[in-house]
Protein backbone atom coordinates (compact mmCIF):
# COMPACT_ATOMS: atom_id res chain seq x y z
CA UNK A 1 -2.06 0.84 9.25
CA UNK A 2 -3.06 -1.94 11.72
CA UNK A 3 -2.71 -5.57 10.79
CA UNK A 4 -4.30 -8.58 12.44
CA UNK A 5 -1.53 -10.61 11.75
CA UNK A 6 1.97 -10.72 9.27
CA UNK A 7 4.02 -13.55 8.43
CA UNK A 8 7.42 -13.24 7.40
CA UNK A 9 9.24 -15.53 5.24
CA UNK A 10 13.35 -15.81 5.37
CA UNK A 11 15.95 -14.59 7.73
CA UNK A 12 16.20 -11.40 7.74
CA UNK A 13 15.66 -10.12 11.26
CA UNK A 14 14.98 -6.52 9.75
CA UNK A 15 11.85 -7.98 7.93
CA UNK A 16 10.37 -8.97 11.04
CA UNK A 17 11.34 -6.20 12.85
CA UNK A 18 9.61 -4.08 9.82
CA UNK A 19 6.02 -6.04 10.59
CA UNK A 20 6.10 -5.80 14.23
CA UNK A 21 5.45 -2.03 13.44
CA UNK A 22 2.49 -2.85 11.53
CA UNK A 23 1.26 -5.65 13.65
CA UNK A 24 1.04 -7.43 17.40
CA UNK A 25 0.82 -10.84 16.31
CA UNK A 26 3.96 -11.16 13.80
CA UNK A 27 4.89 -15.14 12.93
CA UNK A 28 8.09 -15.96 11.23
CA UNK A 29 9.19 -18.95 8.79
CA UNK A 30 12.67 -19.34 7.35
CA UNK A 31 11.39 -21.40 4.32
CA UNK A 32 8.16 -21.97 2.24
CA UNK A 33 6.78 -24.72 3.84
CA UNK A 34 6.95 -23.26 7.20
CA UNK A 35 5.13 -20.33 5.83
CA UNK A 36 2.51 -22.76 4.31
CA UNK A 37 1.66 -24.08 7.61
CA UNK A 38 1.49 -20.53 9.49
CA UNK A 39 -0.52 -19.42 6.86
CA UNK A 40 -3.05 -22.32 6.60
CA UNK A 41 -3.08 -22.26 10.63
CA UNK A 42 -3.74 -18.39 10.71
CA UNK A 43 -5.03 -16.59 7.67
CA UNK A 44 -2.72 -13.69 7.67
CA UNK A 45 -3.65 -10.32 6.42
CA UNK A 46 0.23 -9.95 4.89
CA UNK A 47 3.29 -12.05 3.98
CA UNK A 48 6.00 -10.77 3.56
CA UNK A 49 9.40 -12.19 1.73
CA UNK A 50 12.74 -12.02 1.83
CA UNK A 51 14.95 -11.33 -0.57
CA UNK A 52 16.63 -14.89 -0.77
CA UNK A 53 13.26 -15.94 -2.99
CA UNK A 54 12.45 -16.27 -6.54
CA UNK A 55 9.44 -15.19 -8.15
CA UNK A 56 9.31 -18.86 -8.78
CA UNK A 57 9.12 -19.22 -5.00
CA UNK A 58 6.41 -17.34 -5.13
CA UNK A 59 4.40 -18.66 -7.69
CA UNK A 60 4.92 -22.23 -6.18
CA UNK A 61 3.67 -20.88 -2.97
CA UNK A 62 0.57 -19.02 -3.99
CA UNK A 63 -0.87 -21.95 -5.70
CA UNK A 64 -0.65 -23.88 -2.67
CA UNK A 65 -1.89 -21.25 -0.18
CA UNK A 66 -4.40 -19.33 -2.21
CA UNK A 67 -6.45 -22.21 -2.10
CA UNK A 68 -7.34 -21.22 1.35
CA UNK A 69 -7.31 -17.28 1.73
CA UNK A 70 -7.10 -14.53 -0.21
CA UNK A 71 -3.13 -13.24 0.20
CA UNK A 72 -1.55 -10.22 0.04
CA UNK A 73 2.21 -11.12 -0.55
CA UNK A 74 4.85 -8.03 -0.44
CA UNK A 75 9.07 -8.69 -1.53
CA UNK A 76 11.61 -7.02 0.20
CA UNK A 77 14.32 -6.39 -1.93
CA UNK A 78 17.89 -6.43 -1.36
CA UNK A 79 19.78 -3.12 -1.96
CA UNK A 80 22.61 -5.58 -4.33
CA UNK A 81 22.21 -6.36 -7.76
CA UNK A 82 18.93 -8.43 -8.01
CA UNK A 83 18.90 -11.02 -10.70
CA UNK A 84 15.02 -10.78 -10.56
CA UNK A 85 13.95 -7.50 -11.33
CA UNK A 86 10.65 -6.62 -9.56
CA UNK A 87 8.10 -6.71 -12.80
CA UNK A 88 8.83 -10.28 -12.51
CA UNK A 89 7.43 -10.66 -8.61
CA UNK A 90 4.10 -8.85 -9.66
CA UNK A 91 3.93 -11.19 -12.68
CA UNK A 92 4.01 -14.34 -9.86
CA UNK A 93 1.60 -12.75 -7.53
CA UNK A 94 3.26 -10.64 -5.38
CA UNK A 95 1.26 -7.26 -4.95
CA UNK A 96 4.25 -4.85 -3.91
CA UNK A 97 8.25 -4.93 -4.18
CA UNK A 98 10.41 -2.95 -1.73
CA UNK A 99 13.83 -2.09 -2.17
């Protein structure tokens, strides 16, 4: 699979280092807003987050940016006890969770 472009969204370097295999042009935000502007700027063809966001994060962010261009948002999850189990990401708008 070859993407156009991926943002990433937190500060996990292993998260960017993940995209870069799927992707040339890899941009990276540590926080929403950031990824607001990189995504408004560039149209990405993925986003992926972190796990230090909420699938309230999420939700807040898609109804900003979806405005724009159609999104495809994927969670990395930690390997700890999550307090948001992944049903809950899907039900904000994410389209995949990975542990």
């Amino acid at each position: 699979m070859d993407l156009r472009s991926i943002v990433t969204v937190g500060k996990e370097t292993d998260v960017h280092q993940l995209a870069r295999q799927f992707s040339q042009e890899v941009f990276a935000a540590d926080d929403l807003i950031e990824a607001l502007d990189i995504t408004h700027r560039n149209s990405p063809d993925l986003i992926i987050f972190d796990h230090r966001f909420t699938p309230d994060c999420i939700k807040k962010f898609l109804s900003v940016a979806s405005k724009n261009c159609e999104i495809h948002i994927v969670i990395i999850g930690s390997d700890e006890n999550d307090s948001h189990f992944p049903e809950k990401f899907i039900e904000a708008g994410a389209n995949h969770y990975l542990r």
